[in-house]
Structures are given as C-alpha cells and as structure tokens.
N, C-alpha and C. Protein backbone atom coordinates (compact mmCIF):
# COMPACT_ATOMS: atom_id res chain seq x y z
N UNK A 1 -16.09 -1.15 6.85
CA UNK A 1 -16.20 -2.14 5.78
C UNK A 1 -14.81 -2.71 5.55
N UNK A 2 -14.58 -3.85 5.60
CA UNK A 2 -13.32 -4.69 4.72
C UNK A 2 -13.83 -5.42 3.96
N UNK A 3 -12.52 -5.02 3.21
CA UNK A 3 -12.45 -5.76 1.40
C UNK A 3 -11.48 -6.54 1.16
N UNK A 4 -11.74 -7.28 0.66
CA UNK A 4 -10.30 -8.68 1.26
C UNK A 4 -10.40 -8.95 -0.80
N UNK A 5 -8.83 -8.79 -1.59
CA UNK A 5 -8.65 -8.68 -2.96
C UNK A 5 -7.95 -10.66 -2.44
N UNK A 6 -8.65 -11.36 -3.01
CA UNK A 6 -8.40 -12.78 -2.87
C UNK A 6 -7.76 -13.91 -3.84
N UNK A 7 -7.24 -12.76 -4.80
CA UNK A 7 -5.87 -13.80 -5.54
C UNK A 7 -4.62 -12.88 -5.52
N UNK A 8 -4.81 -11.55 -4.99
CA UNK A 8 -3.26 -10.74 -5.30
C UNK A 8 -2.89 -10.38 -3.48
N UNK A 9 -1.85 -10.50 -3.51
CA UNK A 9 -1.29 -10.40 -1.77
C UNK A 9 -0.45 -9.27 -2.23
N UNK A 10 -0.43 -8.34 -1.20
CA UNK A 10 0.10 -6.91 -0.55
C UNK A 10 1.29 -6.81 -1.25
N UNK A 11 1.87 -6.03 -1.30
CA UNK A 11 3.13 -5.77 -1.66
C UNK A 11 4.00 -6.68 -2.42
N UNK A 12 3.23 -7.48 -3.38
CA UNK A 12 3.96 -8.51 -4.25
C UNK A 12 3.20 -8.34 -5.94
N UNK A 13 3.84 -8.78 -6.83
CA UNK A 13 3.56 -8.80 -8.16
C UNK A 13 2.14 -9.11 -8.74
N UNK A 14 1.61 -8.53 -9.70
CA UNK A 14 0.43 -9.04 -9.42
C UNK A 14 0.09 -10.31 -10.87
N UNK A 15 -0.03 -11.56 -10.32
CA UNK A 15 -0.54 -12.51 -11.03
C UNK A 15 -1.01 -12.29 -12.40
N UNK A 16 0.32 -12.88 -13.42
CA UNK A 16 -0.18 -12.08 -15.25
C UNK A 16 -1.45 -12.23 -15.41
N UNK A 17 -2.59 -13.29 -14.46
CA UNK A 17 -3.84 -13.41 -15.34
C UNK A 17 -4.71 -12.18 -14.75
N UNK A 18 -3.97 -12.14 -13.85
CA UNK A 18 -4.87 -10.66 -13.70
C UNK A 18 -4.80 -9.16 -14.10
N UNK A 19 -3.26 -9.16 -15.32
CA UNK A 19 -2.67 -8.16 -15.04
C UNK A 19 -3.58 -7.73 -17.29
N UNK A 20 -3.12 -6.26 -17.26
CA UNK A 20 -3.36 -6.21 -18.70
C UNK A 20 -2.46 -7.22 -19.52
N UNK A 21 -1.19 -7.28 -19.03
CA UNK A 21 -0.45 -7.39 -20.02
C UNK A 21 0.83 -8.17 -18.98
N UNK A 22 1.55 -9.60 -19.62
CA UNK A 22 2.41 -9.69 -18.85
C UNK A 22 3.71 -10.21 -19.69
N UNK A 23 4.77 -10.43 -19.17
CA UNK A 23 5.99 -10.40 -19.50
C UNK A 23 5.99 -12.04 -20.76
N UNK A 24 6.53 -11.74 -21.88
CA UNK A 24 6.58 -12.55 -23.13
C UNK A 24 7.59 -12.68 -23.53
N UNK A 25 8.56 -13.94 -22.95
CA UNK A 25 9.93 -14.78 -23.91
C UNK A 25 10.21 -13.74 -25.40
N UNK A 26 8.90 -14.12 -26.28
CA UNK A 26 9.48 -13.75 -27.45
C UNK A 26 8.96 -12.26 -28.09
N UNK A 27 8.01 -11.82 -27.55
CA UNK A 27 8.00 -10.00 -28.10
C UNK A 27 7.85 -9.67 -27.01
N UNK A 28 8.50 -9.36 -25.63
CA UNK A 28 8.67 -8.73 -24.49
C UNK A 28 7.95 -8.57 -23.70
N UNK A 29 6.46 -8.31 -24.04
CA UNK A 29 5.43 -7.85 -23.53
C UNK A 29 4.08 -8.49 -24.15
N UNK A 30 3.26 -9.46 -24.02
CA UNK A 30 1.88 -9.77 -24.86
C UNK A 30 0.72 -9.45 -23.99
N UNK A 31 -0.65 -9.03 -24.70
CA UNK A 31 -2.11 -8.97 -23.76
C UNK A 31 -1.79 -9.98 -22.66
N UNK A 32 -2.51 -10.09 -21.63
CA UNK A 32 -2.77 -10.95 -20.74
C UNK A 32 -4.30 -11.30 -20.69
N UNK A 33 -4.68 -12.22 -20.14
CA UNK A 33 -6.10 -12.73 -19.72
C UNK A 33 -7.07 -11.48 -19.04
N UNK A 34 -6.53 -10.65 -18.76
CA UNK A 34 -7.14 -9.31 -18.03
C UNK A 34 -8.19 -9.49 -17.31
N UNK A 35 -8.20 -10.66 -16.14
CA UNK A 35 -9.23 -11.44 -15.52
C UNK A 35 -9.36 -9.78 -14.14
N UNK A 36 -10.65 -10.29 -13.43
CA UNK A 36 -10.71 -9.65 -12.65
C UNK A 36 -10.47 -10.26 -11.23
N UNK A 37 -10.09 -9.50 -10.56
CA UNK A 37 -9.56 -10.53 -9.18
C UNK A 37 -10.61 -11.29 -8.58
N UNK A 38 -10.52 -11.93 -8.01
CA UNK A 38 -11.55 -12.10 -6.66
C UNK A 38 -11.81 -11.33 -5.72
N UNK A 39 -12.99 -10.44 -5.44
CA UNK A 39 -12.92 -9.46 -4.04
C UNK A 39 -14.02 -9.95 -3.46
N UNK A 40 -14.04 -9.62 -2.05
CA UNK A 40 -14.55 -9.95 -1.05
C UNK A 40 -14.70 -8.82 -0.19
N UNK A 41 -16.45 -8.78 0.38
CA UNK A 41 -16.23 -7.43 1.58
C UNK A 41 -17.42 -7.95 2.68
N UNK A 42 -17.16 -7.49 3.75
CA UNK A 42 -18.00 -7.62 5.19
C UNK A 42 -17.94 -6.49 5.20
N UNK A 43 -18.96 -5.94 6.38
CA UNK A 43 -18.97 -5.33 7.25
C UNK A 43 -19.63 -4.05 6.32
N UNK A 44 -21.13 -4.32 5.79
CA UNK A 44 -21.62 -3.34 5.20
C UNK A 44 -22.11 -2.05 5.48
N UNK A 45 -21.79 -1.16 5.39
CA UNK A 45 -22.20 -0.01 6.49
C UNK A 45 -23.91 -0.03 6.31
N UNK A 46 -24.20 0.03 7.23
CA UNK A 46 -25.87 0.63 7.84
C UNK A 46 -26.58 0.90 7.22
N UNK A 47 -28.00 1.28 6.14
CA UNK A 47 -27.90 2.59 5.13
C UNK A 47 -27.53 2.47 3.82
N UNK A 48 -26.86 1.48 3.58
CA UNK A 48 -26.36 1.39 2.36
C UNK A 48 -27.05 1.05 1.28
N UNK A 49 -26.99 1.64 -0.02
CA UNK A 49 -28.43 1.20 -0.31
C UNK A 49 -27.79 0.19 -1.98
N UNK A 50 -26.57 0.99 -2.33
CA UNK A 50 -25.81 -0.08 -3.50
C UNK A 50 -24.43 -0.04 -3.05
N UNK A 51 -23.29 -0.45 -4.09
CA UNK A 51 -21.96 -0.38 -3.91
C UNK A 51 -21.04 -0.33 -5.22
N UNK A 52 -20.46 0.36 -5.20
CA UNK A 52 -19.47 0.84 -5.71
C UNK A 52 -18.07 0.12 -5.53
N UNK A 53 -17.20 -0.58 -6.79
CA UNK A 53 -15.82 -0.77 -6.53
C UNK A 53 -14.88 -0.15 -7.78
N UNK A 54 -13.85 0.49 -7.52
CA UNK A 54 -13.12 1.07 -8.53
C UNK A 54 -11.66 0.17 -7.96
N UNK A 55 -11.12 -0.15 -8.90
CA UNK A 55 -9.39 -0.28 -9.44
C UNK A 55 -8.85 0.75 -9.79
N UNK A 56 -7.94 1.16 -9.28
CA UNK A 56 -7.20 2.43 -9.56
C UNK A 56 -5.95 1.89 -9.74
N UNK A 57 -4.92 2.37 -10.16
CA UNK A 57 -3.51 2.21 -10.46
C UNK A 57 -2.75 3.40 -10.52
N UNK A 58 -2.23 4.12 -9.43
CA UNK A 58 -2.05 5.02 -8.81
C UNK A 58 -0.64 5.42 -9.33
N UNK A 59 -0.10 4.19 -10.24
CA UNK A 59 1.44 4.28 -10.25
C UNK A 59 1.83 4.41 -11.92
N UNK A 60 0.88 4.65 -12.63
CA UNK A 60 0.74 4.53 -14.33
C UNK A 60 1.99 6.03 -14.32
N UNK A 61 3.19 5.39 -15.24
CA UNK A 61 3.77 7.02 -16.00
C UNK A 61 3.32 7.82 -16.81
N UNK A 62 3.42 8.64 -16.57
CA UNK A 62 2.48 10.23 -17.59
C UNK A 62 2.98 9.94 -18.89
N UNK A 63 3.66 9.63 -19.38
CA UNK A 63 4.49 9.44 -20.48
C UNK A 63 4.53 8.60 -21.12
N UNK A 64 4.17 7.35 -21.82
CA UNK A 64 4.36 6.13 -22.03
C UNK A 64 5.12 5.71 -22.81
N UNK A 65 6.30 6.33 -23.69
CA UNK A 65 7.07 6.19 -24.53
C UNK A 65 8.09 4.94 -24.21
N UNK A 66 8.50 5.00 -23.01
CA UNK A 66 9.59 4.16 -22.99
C UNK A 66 8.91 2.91 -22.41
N UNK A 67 7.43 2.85 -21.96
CA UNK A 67 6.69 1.13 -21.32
C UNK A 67 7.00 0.48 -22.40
N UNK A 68 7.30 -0.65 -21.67
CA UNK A 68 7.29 -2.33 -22.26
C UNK A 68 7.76 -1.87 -23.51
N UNK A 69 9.11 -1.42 -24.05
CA UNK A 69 10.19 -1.03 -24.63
C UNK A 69 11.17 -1.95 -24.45
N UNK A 70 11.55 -2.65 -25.56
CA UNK A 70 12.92 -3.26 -25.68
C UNK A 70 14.12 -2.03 -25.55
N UNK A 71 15.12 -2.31 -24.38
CA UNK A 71 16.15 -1.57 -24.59
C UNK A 71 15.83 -0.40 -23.80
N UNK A 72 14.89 -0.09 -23.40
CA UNK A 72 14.31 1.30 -22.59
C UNK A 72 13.93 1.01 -21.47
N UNK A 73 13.86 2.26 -20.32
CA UNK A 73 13.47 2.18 -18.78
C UNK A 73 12.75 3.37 -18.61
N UNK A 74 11.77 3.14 -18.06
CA UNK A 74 10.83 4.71 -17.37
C UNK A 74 11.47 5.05 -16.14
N UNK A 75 12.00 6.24 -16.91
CA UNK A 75 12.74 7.50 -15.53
C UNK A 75 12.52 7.14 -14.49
N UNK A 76 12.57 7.17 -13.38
CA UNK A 76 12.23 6.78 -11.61
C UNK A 76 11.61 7.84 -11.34
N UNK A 77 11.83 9.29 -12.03
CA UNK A 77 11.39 10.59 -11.50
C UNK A 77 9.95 11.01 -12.48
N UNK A 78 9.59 10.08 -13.73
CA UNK A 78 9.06 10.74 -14.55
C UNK A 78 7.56 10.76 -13.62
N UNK A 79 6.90 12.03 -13.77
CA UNK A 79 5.60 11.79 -12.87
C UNK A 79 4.46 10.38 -12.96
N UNK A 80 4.18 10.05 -12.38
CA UNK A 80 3.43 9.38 -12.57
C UNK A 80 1.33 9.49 -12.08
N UNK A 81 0.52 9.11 -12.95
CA UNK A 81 -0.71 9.82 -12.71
C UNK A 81 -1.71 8.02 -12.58
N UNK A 82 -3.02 8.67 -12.37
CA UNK A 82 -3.93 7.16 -12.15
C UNK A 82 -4.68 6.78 -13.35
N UNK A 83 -4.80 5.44 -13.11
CA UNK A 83 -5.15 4.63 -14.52
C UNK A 83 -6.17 3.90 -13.88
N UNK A 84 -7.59 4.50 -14.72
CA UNK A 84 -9.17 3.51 -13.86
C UNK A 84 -8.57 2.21 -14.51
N UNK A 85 -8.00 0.97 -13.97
CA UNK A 85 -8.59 -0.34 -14.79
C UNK A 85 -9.92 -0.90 -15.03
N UNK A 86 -10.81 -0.96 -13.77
CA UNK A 86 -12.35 -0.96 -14.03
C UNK A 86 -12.85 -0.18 -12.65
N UNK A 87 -13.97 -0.34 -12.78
CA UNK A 87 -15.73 0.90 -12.08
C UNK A 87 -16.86 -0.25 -12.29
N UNK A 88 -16.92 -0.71 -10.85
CA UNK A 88 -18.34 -1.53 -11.12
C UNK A 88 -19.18 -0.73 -10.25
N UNK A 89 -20.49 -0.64 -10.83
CA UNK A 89 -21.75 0.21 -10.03
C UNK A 89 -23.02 -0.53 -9.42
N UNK A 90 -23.48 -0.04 -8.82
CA UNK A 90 -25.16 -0.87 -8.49
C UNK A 90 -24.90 -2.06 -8.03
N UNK A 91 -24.22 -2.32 -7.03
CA UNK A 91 -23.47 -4.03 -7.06
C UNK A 91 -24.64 -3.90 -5.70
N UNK A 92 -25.83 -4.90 -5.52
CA UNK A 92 -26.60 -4.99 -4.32
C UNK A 92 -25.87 -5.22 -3.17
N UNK A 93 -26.58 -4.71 -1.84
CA UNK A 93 -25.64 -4.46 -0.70
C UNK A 93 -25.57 -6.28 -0.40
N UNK A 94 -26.77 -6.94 -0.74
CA UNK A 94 -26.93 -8.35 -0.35
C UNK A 94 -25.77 -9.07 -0.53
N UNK A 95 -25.05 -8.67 -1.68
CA UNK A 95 -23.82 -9.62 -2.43
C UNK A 95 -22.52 -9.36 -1.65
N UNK A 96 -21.92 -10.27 -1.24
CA UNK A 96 -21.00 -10.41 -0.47
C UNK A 96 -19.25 -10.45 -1.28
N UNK A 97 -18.91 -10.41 -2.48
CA UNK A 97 -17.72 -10.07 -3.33
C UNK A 97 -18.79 -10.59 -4.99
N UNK A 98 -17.27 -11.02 -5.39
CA UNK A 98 -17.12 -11.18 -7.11
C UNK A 98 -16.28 -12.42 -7.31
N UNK A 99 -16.49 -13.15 -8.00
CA UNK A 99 -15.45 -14.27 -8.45
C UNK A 99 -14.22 -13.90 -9.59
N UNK A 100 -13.28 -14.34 -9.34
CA UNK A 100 -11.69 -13.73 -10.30
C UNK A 100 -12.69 -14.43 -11.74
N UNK A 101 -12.49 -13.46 -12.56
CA UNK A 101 -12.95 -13.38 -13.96
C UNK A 101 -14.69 -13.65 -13.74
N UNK A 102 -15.03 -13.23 -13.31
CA UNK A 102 -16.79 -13.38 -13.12
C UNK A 102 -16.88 -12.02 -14.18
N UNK A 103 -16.59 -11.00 -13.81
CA UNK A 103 -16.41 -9.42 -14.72
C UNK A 103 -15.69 -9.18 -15.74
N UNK A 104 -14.88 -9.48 -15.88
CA UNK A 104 -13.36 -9.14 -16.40
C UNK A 104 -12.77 -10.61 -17.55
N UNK A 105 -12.65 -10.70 -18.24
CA UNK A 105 -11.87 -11.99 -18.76
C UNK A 105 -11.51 -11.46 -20.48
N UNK A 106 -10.44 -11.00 -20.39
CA UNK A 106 -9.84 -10.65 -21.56
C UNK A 106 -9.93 -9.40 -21.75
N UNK A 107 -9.48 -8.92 -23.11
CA UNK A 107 -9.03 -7.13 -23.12
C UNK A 107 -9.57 -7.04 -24.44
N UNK A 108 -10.72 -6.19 -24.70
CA UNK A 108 -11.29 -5.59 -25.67
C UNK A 108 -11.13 -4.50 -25.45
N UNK A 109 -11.28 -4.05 -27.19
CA UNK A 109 -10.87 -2.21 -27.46
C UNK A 109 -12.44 -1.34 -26.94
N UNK A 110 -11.78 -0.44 -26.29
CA UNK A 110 -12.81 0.55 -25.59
C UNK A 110 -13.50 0.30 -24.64
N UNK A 111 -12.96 -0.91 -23.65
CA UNK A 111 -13.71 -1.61 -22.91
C UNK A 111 -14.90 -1.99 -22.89
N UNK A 112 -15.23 -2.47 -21.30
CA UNK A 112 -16.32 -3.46 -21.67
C UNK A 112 -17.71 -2.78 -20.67
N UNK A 113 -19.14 -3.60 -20.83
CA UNK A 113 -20.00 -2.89 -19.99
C UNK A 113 -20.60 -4.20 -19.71
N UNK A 114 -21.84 -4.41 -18.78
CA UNK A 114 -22.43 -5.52 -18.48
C UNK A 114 -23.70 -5.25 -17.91
C-alpha cells in the first residue's frame, strides 16, 4: 500500500494550516486552523475489508513546561513520547484518500468525532 500526505513534503515544516498551533508576531504562539492534510493511498491490499489512518507525532516532549514559552527552549535531551493528533476508522476500502480539511478544520476542546 502507498500513502502519498499531499500538502506536507518530507523533511520540511509543516504548513501552519495544518499544524495545531503556529508561530504569532504578537503572543508567540496562537491556535491554528488544525486542518487535516490531504492523504492519498493505492495499492489496497487484497482482503481488506475497512481502513484505518492514525497521525502520530513521535517527537512531542514529555514535559511541556518550557513549549511555546517566551524566553524558554526544550532541552535537546528531554525525552520525548507520541502525541495521537487524529484516528480515523471504517474508512471503505472503495475510497481512494481524504481532502485537506474534509475531517479536521479547527481545534475544539476534547476533540472531535464524525
């Protein structure tokens, strides 16, 4: 199976509208649009009977005291653990991706369901 993520490219920053939260002139840090990307997948395995996509964020610090802190930096060493951003389930094998913000468009408390 390939999954092709169709507004964020490899090893580069990821686009504030997709991000929780992105960088703000005047209080450092504000919500962001918290859109969901565009994904895309071929090559459905055989058998398959639904699909499953998770966002993981593999790089979240255990600690959050010093994030998006005026004047502060998160350690380089402090551990860092995973952060679900979203879990979509039951997605039919028929459907071929998701459109950027089709799921996702803004940041409510306790997240969201559909």
């Amino acid at each position: 199976m390939e999954i092709k993520l169709n507004c964020i490219a490899d090893q580069q920053p990821i686009p504030a509208q997709y991000a929780f939260a992105a960088m703000d002139p005047d209080t450092h840090v504000a919500l962001s649009a918290n859109r969901n990307p565009g994904v895309s997948w071929t090559d459905v395995p055989d058998g398959a009977r639904s699909l499953i996509l998770i966002c993981v964020d593999p790089d979240v610090p255990s600690k959050p005291d010093d994030v998006n802190q005026e004047g502060r930096t998160v350690p380089a060493d402090l551990p860092r653990t995973n952060f679900y951003h979203w879990v979509m389930i039951d997605i039919p094998v028929q459907c071929s991706g998701i459109e950027a913000g089709s799921c996702s468009d803004g940041v409510v408390s306790g997240g969201k369901s559909a």
